[in-house]
C-alpha atoms as a PDB file:
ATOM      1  CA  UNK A   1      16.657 -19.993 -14.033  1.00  0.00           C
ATOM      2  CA  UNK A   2      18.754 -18.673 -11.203  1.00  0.00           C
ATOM      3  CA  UNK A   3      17.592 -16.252  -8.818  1.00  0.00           C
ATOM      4  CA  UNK A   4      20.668 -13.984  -9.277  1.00  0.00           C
ATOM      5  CA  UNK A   5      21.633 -12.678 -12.591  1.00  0.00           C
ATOM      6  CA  UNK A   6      25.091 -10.315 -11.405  1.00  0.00           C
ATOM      7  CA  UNK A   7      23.094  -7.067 -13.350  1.00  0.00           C
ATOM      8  CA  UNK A   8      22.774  -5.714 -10.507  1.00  0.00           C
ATOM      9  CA  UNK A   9      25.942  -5.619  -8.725  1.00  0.00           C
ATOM     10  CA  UNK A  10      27.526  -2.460  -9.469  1.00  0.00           C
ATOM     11  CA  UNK A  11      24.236  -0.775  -8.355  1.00  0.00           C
ATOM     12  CA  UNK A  12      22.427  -0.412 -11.635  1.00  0.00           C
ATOM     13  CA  UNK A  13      19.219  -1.824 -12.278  1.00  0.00           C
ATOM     14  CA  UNK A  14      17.213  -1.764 -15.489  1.00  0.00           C
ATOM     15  CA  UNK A  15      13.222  -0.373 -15.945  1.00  0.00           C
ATOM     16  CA  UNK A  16      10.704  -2.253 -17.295  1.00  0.00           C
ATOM     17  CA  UNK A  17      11.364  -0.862 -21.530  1.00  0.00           C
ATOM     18  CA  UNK A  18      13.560   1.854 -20.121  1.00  0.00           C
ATOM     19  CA  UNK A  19      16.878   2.511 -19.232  1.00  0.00           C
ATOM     20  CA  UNK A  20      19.472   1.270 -16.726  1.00  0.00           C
ATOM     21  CA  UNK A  21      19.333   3.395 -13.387  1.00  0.00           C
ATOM     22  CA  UNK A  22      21.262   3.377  -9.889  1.00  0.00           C
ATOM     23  CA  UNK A  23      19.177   1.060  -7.400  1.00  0.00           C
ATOM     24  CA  UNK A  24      19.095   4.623  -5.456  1.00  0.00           C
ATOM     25  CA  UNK A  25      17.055   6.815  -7.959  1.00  0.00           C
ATOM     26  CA  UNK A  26      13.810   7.903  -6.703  1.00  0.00           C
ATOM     27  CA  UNK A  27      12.132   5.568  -8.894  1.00  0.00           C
ATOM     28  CA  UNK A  28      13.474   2.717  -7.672  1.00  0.00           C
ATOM     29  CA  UNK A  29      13.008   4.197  -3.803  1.00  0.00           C
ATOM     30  CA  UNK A  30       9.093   4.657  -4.831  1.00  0.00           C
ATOM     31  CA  UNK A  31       8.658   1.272  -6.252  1.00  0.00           C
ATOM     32  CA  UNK A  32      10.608  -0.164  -3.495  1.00  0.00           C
ATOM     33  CA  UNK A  33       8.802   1.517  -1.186  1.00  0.00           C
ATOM     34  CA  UNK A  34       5.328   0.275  -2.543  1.00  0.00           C
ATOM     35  CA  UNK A  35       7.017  -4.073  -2.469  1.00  0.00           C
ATOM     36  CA  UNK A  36       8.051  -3.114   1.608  1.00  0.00           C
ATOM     37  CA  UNK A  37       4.064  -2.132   2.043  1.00  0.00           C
ATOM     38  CA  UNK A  38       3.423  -5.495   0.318  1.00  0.00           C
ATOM     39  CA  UNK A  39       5.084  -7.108   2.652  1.00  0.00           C
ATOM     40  CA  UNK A  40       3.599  -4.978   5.544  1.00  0.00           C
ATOM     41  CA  UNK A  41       0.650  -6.331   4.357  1.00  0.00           C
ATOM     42  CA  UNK A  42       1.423  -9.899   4.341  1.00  0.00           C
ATOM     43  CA  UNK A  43       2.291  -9.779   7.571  1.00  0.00           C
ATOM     44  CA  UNK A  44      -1.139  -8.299   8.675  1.00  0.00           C
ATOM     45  CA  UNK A  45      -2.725 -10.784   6.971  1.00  0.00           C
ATOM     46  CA  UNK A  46      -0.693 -13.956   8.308  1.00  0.00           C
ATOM     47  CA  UNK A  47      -2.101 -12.504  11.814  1.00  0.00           C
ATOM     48  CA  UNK A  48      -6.097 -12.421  10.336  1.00  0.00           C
ATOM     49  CA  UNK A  49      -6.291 -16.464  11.165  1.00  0.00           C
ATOM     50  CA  UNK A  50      -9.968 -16.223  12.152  1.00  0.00           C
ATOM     51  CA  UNK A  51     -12.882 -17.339   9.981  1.00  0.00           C
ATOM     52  CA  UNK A  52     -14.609 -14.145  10.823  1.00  0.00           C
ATOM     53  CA  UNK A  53     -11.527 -12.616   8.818  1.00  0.00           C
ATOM     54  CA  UNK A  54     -12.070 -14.075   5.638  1.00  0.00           C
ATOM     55  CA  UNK A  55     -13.839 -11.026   4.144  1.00  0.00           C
ATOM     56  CA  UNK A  56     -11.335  -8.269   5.214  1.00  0.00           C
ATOM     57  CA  UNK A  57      -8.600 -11.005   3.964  1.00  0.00           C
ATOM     58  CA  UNK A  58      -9.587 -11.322   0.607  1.00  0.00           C
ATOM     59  CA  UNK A  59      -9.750  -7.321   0.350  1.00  0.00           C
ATOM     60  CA  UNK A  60      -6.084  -7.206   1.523  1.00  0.00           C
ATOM     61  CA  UNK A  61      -5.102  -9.875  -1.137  1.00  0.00           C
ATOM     62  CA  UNK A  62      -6.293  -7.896  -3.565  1.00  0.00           C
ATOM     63  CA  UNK A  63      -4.768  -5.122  -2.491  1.00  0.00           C
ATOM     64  CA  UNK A  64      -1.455  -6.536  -2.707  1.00  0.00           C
ATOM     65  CA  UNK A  65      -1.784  -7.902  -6.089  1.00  0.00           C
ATOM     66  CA  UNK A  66      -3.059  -4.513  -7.333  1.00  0.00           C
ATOM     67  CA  UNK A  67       0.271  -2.844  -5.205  1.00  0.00           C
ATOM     68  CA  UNK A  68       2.353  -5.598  -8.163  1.00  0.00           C
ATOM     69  CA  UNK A  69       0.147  -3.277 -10.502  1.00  0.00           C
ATOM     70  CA  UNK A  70       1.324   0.145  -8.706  1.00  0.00           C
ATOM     71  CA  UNK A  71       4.976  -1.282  -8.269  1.00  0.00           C
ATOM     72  CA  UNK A  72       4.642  -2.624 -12.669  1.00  0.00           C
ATOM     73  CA  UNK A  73       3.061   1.240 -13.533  1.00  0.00           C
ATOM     74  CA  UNK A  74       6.292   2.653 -11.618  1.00  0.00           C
ATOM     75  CA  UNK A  75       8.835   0.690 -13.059  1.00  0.00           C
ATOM     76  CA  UNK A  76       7.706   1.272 -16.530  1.00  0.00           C
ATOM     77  CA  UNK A  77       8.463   4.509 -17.708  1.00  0.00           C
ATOM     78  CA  UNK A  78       5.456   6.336 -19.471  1.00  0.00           C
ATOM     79  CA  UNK A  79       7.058   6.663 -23.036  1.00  0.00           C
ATOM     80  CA  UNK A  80       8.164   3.071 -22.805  1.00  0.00           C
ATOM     81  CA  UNK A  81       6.460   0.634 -25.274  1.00  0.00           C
ATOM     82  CA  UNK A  82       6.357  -1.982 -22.967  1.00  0.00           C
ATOM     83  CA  UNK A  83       2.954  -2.917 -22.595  1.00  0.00           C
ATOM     84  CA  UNK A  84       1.732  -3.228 -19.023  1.00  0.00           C
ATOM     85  CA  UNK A  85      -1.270  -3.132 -17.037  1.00  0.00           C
ATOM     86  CA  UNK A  86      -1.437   0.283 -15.692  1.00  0.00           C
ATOM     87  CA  UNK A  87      -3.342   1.672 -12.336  1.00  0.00           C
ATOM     88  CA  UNK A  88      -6.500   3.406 -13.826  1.00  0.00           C
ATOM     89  CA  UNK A  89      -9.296   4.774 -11.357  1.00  0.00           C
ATOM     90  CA  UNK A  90     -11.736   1.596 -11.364  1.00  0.00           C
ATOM     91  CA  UNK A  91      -8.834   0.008  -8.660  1.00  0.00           C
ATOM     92  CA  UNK A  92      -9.462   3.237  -6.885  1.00  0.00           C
ATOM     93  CA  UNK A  93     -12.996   3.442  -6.932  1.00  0.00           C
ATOM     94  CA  UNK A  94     -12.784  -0.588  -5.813  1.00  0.00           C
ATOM     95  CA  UNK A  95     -11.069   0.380  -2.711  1.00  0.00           C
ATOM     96  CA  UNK A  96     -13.373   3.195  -1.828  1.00  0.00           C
ATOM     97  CA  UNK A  97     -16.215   0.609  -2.152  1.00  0.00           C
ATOM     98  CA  UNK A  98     -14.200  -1.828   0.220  1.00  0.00           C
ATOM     99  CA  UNK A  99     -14.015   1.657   2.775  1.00  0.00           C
ATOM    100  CA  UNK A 100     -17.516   2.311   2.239  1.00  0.00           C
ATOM    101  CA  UNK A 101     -18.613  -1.254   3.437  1.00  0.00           C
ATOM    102  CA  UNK A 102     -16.138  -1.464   6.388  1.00  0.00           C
ATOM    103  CA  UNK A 103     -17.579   2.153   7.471  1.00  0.00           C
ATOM    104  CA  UNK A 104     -20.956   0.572   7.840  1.00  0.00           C
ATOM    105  CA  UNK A 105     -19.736  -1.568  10.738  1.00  0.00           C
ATOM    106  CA  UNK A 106     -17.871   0.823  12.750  1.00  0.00           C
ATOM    107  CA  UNK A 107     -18.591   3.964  14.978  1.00  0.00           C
ATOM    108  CA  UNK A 108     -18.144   7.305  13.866  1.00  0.00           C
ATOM    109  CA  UNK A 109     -14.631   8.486  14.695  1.00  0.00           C
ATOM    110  CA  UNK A 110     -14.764  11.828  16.708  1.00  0.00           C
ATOM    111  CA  UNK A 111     -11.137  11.932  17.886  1.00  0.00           C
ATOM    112  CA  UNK A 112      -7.712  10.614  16.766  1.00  0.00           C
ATOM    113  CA  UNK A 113      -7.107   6.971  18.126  1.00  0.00           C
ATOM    114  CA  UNK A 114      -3.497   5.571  19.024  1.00  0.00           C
ATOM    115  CA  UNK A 115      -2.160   3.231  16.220  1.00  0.00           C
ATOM    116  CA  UNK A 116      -2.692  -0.057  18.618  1.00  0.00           C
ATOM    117  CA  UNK A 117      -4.785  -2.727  19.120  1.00  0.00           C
ATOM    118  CA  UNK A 118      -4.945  -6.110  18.256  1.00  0.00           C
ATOM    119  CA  UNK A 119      -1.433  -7.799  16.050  1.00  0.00           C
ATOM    120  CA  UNK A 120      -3.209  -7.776  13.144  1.00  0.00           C
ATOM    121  CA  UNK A 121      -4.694  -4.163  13.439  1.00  0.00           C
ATOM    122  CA  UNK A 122      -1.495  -2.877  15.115  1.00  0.00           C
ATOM    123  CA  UNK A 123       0.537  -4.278  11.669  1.00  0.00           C
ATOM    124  CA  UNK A 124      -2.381  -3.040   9.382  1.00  0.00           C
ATOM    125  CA  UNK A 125      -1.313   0.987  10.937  1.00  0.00           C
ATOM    126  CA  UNK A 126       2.020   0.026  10.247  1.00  0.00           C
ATOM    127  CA  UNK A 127       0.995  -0.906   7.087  1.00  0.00           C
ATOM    128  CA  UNK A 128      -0.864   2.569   6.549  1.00  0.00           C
ATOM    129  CA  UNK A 129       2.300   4.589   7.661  1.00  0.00           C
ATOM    130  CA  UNK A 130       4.621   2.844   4.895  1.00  0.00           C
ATOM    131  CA  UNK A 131       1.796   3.691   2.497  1.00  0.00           C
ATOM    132  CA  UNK A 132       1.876   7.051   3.407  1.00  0.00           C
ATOM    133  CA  UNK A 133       5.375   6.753   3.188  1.00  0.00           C
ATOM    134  CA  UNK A 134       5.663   5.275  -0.537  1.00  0.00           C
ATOM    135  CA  UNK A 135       2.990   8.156  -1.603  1.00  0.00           C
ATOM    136  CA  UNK A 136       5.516  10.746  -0.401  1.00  0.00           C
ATOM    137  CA  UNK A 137       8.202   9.557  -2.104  1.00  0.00           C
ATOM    138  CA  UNK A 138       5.737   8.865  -5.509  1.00  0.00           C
ATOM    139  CA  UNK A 139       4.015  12.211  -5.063  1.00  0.00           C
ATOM    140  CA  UNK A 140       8.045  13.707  -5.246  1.00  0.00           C
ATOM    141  CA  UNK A 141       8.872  10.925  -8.090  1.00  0.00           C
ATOM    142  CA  UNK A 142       5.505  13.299  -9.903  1.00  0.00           C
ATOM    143  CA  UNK A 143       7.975  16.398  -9.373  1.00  0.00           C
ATOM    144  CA  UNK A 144      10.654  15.003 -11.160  1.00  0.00           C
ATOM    145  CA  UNK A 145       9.300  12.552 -13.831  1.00  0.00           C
ATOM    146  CA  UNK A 146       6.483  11.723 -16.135  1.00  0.00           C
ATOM    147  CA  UNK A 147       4.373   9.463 -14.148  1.00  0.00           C
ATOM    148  CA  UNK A 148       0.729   7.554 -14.971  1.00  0.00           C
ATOM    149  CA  UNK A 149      -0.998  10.322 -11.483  1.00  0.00           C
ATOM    150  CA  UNK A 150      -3.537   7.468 -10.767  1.00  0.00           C
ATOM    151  CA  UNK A 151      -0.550   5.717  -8.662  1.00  0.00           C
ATOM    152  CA  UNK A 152      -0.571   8.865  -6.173  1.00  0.00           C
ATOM    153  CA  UNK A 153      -4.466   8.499  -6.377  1.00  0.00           C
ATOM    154  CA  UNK A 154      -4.464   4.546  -5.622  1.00  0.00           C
ATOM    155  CA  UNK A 155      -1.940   4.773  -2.795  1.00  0.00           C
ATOM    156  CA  UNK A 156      -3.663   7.688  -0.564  1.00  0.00           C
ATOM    157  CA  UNK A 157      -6.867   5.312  -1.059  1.00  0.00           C
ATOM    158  CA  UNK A 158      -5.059   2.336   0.109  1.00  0.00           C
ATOM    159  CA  UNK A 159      -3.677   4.599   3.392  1.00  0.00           C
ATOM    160  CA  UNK A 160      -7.435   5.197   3.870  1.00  0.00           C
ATOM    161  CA  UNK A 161      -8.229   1.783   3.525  1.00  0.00           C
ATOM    162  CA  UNK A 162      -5.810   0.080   5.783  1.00  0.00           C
ATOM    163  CA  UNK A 163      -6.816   2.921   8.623  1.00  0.00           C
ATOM    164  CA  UNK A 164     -10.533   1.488   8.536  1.00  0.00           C
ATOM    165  CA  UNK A 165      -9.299  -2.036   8.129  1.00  0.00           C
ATOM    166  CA  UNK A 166      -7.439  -1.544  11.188  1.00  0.00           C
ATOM    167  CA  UNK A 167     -10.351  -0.146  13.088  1.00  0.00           C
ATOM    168  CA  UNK A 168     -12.394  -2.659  11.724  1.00  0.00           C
ATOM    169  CA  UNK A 169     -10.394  -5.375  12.883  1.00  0.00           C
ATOM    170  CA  UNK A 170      -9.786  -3.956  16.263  1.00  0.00           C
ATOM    171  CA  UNK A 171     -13.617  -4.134  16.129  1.00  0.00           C
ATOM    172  CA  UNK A 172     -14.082  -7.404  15.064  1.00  0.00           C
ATOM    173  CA  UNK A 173     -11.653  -8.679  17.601  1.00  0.00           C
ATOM    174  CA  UNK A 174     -13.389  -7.016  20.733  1.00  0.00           C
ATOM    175  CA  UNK A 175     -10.964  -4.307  20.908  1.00  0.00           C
ATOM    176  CA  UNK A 176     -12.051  -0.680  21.019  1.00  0.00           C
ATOM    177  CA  UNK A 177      -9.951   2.414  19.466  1.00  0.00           C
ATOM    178  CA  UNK A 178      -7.734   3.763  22.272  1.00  0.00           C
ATOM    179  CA  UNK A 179      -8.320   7.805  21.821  1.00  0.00           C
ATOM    180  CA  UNK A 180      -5.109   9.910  21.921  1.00  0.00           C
ATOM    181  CA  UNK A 181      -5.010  11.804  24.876  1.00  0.00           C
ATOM    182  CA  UNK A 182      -2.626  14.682  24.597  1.00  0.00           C
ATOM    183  CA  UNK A 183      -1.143  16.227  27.886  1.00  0.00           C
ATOM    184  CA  UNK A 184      -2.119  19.778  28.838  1.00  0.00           C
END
């Protein structure tokens, strides 16, 4: 099979059971968005090349094969018969367990903290701000269209998670959070 099928070329793509839409359409822009914070991720984790990593490595992993989930749930409309695996809240609940456990380990955050540090945790905020970025434009996909709301849920969990993974691995890596300081 060859990677390029020609479908595409007039700007039209087709949804999973659904019908054929411009590559521009807000669903395609909130799907799209969710694959570029899958590969915000990867980079992250190509940076994590530490044993001591393993843990928070694995949790990242996961969370890009549940953002194939997020990306599936998007591209499938709602009424379509196509039968998919679908975000539900035990994901969500997953990655508030995974936030819970990293909490443990770090200090109690009493100011906002500059999104820098280490490569990894500097690439894990970057991560967080496209995942803030692809809930935006899913939360305004919600305005518009019939979508499953546990995708909205999943992805302002997963913006919370990658914050504390980035702390944690700032942590982990001897570096300490770097407090805004705002001029007076």
């Amino acid at each position: 099979m060859k990677i390029y099928t020609r479908t595409g070329d007039e700007g039209m793509t087709g949804l999973f059971g659904g019908p054929r839409v411009l590559k521009s359409s807000l669903r395609i822009e909130s799907y799209g968005s969710v694959d570029e914070l899958n590969a915000v991720i990867g980079v992250a984790r190509s940076l994590l090349t530490e044993k001591s990593f393993q843990m928070i490595d694995g949790t990242l992993q996961e969370l890009q094969n549940n953002l194939f989930v997020v990306g599936a749930d998007l591209a499938t409309p709602l009424e379509s018969r196509v039968d998919i695996a679908r975000v539900d809240a035990g994901r969500t609940s997953e990655l508030e367990r995974h936030i819970d456990l990293l909490e443990t380990d770090l200090p109690e955050l009493k100011q906002f903290i500059l999104p820098a540090g280490s490569s990894a945790a500097a690439n894990l905020h970057v991560a967080r701000t496209v995942c803030r970025r692809a809930e935006r434009k899913v939360v305004e996909l919600s305005a518009q269209e019939s979508i499953n709301p546990e995708c909205v849920t999943f992805l302002n969990r997963a913006s919370d998670f990658l914050f504390v993974a980035a702390r944690w691995v700032n942590m982990r890596s001897g570096q300490t959070d770097e407090p805004w300081s705002p001029r007076d």
